[in-house]
Protein backbone atom coordinates (compact mmCIF):
# COMPACT_ATOMS: atom_id res chain seq x y z
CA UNK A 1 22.16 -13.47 5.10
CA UNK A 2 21.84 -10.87 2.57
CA UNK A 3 20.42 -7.47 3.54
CA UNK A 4 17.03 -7.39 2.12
CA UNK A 5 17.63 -3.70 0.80
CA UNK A 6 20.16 -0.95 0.96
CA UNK A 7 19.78 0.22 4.66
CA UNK A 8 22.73 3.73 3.62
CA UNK A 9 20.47 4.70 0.21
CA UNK A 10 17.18 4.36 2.85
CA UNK A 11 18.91 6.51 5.43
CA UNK A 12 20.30 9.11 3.04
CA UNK A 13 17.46 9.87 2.65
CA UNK A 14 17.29 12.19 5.82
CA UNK A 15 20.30 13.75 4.31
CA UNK A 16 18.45 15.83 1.44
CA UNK A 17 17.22 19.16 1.94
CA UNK A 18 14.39 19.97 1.71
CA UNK A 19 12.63 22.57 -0.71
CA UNK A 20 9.44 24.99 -2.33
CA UNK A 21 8.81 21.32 -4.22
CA UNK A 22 7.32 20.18 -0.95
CA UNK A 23 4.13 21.40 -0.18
CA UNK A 24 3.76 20.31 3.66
CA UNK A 25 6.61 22.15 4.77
CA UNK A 26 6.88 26.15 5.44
CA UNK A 27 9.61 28.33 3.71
CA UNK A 28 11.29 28.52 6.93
CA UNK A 29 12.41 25.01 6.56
CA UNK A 30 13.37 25.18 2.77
CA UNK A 31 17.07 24.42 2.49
CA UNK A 32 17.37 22.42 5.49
CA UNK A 33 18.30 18.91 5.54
CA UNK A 34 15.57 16.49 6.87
CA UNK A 35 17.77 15.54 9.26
CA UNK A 36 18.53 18.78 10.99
CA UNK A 37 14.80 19.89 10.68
CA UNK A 38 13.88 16.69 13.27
CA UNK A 39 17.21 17.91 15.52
CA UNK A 40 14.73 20.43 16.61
CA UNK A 41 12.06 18.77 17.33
CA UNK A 42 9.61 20.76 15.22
CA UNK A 43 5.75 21.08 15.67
CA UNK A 44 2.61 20.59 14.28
CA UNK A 45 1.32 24.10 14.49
CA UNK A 46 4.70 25.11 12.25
CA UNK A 47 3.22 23.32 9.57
CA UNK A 48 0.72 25.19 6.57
CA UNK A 49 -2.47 23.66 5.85
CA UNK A 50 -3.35 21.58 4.11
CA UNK A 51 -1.34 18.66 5.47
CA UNK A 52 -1.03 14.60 5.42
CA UNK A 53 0.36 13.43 8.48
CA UNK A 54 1.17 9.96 9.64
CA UNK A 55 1.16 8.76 13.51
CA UNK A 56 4.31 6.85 13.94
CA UNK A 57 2.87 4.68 17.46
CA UNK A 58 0.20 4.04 15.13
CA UNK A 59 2.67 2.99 12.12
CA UNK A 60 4.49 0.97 14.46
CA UNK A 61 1.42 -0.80 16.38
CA UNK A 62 -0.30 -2.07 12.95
CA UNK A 63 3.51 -3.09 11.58
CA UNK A 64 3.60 -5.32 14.65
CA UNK A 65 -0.30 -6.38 14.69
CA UNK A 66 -0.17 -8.10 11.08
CA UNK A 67 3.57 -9.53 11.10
CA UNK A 68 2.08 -10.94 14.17
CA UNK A 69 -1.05 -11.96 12.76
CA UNK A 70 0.86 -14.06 9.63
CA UNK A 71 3.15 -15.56 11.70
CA UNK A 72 0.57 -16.76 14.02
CA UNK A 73 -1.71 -17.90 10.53
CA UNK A 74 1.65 -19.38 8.61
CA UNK A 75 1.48 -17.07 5.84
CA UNK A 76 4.03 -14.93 4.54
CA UNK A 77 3.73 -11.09 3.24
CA UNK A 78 4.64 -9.09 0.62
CA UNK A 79 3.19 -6.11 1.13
CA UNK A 80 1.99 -3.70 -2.31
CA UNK A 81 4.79 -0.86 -1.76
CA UNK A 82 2.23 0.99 -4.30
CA UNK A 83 -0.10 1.68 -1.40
CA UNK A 84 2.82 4.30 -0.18
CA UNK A 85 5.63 4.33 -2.42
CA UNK A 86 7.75 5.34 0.28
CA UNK A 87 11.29 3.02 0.61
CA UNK A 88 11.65 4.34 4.35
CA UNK A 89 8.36 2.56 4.87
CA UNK A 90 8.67 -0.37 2.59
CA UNK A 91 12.36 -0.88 5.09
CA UNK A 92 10.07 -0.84 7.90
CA UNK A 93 7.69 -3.19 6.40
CA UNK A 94 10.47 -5.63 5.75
CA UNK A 95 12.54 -4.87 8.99
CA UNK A 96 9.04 -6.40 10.83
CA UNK A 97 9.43 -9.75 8.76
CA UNK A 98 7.99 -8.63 5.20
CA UNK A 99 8.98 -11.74 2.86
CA UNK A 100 8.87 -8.88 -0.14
CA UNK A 101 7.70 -6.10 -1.23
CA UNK A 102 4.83 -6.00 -4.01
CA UNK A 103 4.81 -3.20 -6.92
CA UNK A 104 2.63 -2.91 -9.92
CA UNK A 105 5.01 -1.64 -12.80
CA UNK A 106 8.35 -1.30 -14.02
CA UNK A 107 8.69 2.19 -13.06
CA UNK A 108 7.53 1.45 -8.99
CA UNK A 109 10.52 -1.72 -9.53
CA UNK A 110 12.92 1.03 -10.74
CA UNK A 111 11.98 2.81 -7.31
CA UNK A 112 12.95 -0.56 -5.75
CA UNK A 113 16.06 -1.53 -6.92
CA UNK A 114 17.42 2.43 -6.64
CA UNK A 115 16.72 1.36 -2.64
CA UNK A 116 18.26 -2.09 -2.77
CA UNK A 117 14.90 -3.94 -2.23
CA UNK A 118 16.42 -7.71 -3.24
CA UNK A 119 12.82 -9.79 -3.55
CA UNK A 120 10.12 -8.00 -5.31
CA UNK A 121 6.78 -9.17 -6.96
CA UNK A 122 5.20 -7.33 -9.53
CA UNK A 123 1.54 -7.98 -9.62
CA UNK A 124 1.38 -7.57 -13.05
CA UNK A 125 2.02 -8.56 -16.55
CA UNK A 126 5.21 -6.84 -17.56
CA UNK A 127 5.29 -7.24 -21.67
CA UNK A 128 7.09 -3.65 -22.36
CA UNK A 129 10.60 -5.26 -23.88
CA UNK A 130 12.47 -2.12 -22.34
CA UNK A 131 11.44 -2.90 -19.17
CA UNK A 132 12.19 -6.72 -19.52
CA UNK A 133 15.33 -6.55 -20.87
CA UNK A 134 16.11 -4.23 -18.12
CA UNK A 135 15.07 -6.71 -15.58
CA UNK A 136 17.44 -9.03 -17.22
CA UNK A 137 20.39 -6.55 -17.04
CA UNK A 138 19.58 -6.29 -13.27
CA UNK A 139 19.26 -9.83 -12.73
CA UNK A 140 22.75 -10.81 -14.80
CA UNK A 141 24.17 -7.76 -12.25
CA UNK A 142 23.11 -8.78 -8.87
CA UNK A 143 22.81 -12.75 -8.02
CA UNK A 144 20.74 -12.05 -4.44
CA UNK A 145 17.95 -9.60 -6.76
CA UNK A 146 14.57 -11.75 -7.28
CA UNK A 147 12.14 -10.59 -8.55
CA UNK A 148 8.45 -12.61 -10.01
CA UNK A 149 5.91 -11.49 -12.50
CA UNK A 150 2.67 -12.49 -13.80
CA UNK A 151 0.88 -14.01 -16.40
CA UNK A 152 -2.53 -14.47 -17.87
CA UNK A 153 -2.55 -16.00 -21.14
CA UNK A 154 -0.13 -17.98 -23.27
CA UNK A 155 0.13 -15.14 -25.04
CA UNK A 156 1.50 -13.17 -22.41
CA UNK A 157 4.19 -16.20 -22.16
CA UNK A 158 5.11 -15.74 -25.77
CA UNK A 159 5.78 -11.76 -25.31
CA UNK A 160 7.75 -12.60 -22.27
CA UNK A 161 10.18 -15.61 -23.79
CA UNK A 162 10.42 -13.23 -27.12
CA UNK A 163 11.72 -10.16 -25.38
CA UNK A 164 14.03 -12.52 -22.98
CA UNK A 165 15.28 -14.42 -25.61
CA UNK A 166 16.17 -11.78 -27.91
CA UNK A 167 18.67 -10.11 -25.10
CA UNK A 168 19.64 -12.84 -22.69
CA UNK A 169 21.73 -15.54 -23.04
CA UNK A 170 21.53 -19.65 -22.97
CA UNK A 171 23.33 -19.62 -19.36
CA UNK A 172 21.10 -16.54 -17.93
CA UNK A 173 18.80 -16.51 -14.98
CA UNK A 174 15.64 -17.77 -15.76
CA UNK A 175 12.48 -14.81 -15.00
CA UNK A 176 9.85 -15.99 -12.29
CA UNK A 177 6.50 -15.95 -13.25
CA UNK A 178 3.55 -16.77 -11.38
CA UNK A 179 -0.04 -17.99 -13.37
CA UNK A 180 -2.48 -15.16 -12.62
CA UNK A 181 -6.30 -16.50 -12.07
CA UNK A 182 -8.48 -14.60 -12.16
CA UNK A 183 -12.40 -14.26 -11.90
CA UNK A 184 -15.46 -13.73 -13.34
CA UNK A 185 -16.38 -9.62 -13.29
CA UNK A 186 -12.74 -9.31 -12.03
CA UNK A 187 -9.77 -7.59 -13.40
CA UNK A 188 -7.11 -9.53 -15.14
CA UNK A 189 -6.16 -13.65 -14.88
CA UNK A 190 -7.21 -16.36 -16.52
CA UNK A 191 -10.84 -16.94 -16.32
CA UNK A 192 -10.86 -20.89 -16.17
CA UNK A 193 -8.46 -23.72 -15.32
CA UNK A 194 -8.27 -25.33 -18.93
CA UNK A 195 -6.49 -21.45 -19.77
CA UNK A 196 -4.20 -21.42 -16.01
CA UNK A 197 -2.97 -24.84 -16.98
CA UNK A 198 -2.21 -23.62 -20.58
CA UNK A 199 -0.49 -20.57 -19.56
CA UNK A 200 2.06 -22.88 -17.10
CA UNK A 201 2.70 -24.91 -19.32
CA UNK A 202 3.73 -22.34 -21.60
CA UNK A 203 5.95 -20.96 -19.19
CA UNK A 204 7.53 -24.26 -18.61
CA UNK A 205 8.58 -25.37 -21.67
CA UNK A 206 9.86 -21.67 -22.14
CA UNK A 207 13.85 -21.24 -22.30
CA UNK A 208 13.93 -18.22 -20.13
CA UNK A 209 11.22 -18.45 -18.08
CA UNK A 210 10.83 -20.18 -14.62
CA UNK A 211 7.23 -21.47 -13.46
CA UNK A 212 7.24 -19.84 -9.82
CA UNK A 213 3.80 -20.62 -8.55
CA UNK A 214 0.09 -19.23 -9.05
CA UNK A 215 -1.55 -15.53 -8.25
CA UNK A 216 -4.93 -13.66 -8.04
CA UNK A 217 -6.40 -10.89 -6.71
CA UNK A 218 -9.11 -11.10 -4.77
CA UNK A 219 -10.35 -7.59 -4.02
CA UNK A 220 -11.85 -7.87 -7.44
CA UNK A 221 -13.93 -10.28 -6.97
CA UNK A 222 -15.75 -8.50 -3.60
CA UNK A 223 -16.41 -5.14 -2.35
CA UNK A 224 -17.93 -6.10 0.89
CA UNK A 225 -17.66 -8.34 3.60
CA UNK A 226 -21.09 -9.52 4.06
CA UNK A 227 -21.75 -13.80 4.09
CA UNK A 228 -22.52 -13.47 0.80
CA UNK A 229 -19.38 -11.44 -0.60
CA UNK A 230 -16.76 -13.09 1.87
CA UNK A 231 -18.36 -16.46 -0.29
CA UNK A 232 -17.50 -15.47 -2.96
CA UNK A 233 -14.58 -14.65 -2.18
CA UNK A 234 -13.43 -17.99 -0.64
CA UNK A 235 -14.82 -19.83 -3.79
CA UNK A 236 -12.34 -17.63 -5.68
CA UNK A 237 -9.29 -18.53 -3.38
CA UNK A 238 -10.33 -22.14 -4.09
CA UNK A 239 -10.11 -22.01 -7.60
CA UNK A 240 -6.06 -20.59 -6.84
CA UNK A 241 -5.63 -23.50 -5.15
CA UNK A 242 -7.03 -25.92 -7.97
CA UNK A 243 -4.52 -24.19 -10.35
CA UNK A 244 -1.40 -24.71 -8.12
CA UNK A 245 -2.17 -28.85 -7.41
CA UNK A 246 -2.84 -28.90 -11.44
CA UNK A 247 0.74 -27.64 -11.80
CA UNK A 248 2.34 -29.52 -9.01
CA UNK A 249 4.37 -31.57 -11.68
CA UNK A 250 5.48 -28.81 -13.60
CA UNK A 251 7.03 -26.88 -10.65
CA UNK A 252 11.11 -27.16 -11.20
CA UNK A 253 12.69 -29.49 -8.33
CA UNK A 254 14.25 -26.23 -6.77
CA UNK A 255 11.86 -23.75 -6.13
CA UNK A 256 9.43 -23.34 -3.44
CA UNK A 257 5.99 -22.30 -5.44
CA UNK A 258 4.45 -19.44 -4.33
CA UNK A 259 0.77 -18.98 -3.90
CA UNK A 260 -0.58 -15.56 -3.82
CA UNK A 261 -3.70 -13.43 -2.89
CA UNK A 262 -4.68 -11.23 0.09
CA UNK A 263 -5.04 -7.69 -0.67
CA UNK A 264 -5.69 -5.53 2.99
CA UNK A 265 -9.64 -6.31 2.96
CA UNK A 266 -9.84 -10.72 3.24
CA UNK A 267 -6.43 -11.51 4.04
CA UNK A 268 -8.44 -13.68 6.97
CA UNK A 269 -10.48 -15.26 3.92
CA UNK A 270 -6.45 -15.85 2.23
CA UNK A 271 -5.41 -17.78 5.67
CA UNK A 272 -8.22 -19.59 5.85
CA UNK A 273 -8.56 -20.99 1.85
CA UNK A 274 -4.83 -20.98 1.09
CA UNK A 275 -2.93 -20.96 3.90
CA UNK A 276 -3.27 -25.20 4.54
CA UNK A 277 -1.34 -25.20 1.22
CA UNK A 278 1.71 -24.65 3.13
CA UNK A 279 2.09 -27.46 4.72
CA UNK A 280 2.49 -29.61 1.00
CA UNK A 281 4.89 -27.41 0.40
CA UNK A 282 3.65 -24.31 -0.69
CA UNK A 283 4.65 -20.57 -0.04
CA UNK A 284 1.63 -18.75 0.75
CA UNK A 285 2.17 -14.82 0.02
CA UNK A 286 -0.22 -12.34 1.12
CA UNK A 287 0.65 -8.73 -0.67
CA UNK A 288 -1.91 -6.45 2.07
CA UNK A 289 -0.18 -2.69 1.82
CA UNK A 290 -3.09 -0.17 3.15
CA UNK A 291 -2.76 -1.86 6.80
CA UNK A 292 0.35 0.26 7.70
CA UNK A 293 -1.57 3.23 7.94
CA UNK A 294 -4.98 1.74 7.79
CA UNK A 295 -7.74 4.44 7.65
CA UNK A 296 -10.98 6.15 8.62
CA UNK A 297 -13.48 5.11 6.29
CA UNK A 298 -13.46 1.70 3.63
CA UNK A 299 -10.87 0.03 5.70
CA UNK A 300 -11.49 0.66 8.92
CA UNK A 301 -15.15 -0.80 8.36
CA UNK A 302 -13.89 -3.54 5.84
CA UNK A 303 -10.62 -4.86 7.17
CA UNK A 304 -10.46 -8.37 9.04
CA UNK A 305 -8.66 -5.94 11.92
CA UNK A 306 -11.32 -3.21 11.91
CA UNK A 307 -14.09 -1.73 13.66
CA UNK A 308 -15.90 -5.11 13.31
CA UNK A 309 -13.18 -7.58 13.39
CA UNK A 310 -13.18 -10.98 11.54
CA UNK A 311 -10.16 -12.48 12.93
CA UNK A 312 -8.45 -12.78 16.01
CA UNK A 313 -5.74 -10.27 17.29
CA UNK A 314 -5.14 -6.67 17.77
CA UNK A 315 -7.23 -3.90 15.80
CA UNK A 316 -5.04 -2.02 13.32
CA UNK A 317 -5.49 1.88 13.93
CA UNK A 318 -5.91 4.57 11.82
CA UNK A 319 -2.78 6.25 11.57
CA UNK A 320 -3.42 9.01 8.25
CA UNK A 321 -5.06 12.77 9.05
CA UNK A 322 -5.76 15.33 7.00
CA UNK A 323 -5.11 18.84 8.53
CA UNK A 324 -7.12 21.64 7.11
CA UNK A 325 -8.70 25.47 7.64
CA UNK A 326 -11.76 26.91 7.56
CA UNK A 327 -11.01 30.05 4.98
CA UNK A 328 -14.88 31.37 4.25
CA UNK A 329 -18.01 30.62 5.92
CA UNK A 330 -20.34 32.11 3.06
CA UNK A 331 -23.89 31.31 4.05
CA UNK A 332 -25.37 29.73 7.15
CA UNK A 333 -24.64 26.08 7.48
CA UNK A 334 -21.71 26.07 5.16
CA UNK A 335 -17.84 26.50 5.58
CA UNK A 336 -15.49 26.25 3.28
CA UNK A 337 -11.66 24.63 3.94
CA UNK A 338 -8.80 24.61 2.54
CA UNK A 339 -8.08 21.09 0.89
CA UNK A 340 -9.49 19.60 -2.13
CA UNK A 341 -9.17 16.22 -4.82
CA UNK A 342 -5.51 17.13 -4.86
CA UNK A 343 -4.88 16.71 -1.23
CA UNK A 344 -7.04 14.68 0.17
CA UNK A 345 -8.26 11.31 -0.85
CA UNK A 346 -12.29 10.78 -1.93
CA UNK A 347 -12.77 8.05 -4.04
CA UNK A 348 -13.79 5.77 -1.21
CA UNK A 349 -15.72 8.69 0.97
CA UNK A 350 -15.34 11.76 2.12
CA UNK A 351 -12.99 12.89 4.81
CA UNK A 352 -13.94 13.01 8.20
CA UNK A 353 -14.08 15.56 10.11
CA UNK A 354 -12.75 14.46 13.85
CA UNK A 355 -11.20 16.99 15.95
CA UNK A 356 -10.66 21.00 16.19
CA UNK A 357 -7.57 22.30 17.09
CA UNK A 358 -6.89 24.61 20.06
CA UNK A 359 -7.85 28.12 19.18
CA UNK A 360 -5.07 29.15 22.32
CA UNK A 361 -2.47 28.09 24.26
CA UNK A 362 -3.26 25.75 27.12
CA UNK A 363 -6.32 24.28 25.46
CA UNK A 364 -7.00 20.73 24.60
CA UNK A 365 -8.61 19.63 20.89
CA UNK A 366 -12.03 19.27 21.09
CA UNK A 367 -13.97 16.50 19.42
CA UNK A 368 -16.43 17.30 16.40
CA UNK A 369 -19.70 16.13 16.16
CA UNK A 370 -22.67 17.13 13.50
CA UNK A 371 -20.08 18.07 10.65
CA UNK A 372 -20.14 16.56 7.17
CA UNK A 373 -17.92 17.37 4.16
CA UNK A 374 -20.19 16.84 1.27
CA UNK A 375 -17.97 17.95 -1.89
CA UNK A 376 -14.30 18.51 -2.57
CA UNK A 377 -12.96 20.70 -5.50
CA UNK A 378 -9.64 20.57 -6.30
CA UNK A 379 -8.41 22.61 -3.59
CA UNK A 380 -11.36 23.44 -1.63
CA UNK A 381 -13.65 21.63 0.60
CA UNK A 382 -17.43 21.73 1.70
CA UNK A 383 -18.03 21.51 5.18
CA UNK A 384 -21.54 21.14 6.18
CA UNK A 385 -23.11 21.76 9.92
CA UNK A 386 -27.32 22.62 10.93
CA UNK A 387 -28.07 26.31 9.74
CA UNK A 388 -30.42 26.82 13.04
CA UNK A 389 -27.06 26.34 15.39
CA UNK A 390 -24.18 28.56 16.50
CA UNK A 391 -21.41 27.44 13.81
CA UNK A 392 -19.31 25.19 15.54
CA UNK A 393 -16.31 26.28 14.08
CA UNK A 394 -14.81 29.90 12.63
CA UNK A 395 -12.81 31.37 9.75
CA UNK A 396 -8.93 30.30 10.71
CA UNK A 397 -10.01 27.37 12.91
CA UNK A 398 -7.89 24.30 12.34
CA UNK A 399 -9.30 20.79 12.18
CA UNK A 400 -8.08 16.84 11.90
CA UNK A 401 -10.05 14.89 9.79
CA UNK A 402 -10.10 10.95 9.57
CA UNK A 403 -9.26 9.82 5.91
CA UNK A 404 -10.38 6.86 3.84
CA UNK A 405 -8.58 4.77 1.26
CA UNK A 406 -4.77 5.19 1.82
CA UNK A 407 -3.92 4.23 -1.86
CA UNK A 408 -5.38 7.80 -3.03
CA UNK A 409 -3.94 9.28 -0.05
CA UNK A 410 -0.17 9.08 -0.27
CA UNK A 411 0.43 9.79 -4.06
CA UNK A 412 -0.47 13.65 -3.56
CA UNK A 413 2.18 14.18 -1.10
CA UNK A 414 6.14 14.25 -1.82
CA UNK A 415 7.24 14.62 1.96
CA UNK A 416 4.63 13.54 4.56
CA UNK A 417 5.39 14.38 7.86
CA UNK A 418 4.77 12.01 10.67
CA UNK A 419 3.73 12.79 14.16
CA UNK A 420 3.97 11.59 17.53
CA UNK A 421 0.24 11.68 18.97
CA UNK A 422 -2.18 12.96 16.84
CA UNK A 423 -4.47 13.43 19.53
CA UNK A 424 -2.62 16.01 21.31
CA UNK A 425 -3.11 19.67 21.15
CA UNK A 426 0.33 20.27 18.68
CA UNK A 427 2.23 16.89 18.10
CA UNK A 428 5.53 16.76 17.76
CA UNK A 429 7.31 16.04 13.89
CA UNK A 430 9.27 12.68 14.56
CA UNK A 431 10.02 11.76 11.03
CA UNK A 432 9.40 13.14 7.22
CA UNK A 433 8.84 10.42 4.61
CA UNK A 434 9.94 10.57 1.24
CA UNK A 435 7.84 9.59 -1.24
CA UNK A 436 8.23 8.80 -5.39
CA UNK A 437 5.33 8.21 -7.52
């Protein structure tokens, strides 16, 4: 069986030192190799603030909990390597079972293939003729690569066959490409089956192309799971599966179709709508990416595996902290930190704040209660707390705080260092993970 990326590039990783360019680590560690900074089994409290960690039990437990949860539901997953960006993740991802990683542009495939990652969808129209006739070079050079792309419209199809047949070919691999549907208020896809059927066809009849199987995203459609929304969302899933038995007879004879949805927030609504489709046949993909590290705020309360789960089996944990430090406490009621926009993510709430550090040896963290942040800047934060009180925390006090939306979360960090047990008073380093976006 072919190795399902390049297990030495993913390793070497550990090899490179380390530098100024990465803003979690101290100076102390700058020339070091990642790989002798672990030998010594470094600590939190040897880290500057602000900080991104990871929990690596916590990494590991939600890897296991949704490979588990597919298998047990008969759906694949490709998870969106987006969400992280990070090939040492994306190796663990697909070490637990992953059928392929997801990415959203040429660039994030570039990522890919510099890693060896052989099956990759990209959940997106790619029309850019660099970047296509670059995916052609790479197909023509490795026979085990696979990769699928979208479509919308017929015109997409045209752009596509144009740039392929241009650079490529009669004897050349044919491109995948999966018929995007999508919905009404949505993003992209076709927004009825008259255009999905079009756009297949299209891509059958095309020279260079291969009709792979039918796509959609269903986050779009819903931001909540209430009756109403998860509705919604299941009529949407239906409307994939109308498109796929429409194109039934124009799938080649040697292909498995694919059938994707299932972003990290109604991957139970996915199972439920699509997942029968497997049994005629079909290859039902779901693409969830924010469930390896899972979070504090949207998805805990929004995920099938969250605080309020949907679905059977094990709750995914929150496994992403900020650390920051209280640097000015200017008027009652009011501290300031030292994180902001370009540390921390906000667009889907603010952090939370969860536990202070010890302010000595021998201590134990103590949990926070009665704290809000109510603003970021870009590198400072506002922590709020009742004026009338003793301030619960001080100038050079060190706190966790729970995080929401992993997707905003990962892109402002280069190295992020991952810890053994958050909860304790100073965690031990276990691993630094390399990220490129």
């Amino acid at each position: 069986m072919t190795a399902s990326y390049d297990a030495a590039a993913v390793a070497a990783l550990a090899d490179q030192p380390v530098s100024w360019q990465d803003k979690a680590l101290p100076p102390a560690w700058w020339g070091r190799t990642v790989r002798e900074i672990l030998a010594d089994r470094p600590r939190l409290s040897q880290l500057p603030t602000p900080l991104l960690t990871l929990s690596g039990p916590g990494m590991e437990h939600n890897l296991a909990t949704l490979a588990r949860w597919c298998a047990e539901h008969g759906v694949e997953l490709a998870p969106h390597g987006k969400t992280t960006m990070a090939p040492a993740l994306w190796a663990a991802q697909l070490d637990a079972g992953a059928w392929a990683i997801t990415l959203a542009n040429g660039f994030q495939l570039g990522v890919a293939r510099a890693f060896g990652v052989r099956r990759v969808m990209v959940a997106n129209a790619v029309i850019s003729p660099l970047q296509l006739r670059w995916i052609a070079d790479e197909l023509a050079a490795d026979p085990a690569f696979e990769v699928l792309v979208w479509a919308d419209s017929v015109r997409t199809v045209e752009q596509l066959e144009a740039a392929r047949a241009a650079h490529v070919g009669a004897d050349a691999r044919p491109l995948d490409v999966l018929v995007e549907m999508g919905g009404a208020g949505g993003r992209t896809g076709a927004r009825d089956l008259k255009t999905a059927l079009a756009v297949g066809e299209a891509i059958a009849a095309s020279s260079t192309l291969r009709l792979a199987g039918v796509a959609g995203y269903e986050g779009a459609i819903a931001h909540g799971a209430d009756e109403a929304g998860l509705e919604h969302v299941c009529a949407y899933l239906q409307t994939l599966a109308d498109v796929h038995a429409a194109l039934a007879d124009l799938y080649p004879a040697d292909i498995v179709p694919v059938v994707s949805a299932g972003g990290s927030a109604y991957f139970e609504q996915v199972a439920k709508v699509l997942g029968p489709l497997s049994a005629s046949g079909a290859r039902v993909v779901l693409r969830s990416g924010a469930y390896i590290a899972h979070d504090d705020g949207y998805y805990r309360e929004i995920s099938p595996l969250g605080s309020a789960p949907r679905t059977d089996g094990d709750r995914l944990i929150p496994s992403m902290h900020g650390w920051i430090r209280i640097t000015s406490q200017p008027e009652p009621g009011l501290a300031i930190f030292d994180a902001g926009k370009r540390d921390l993510p906000f667009d889907e709430g603010m952090p939370e704040p969860q536990l202070l550090r010890p302010r000595s040896a021998g201590e134990s963290p103590t949990v926070l209660s009665g704290l809000t942040v109510t603003k970021l800047n870009d590198q400072h934060g506002f922590l709020r707390f009742s004026a009338d009180d003793e301030p619960p925390v001080v100038i050079g006090d060190e706190l966790r705080v729970g995080l929401s939306h992993p997707c905003t979360a990962f892109d402002k960090w280069g190295l992020i260092p991952v810890i053994d047990d958050p909860d304790a008073a100073d965690p031990v380093v276990v691993d630094l993970v390399r990220t490129f976006f």
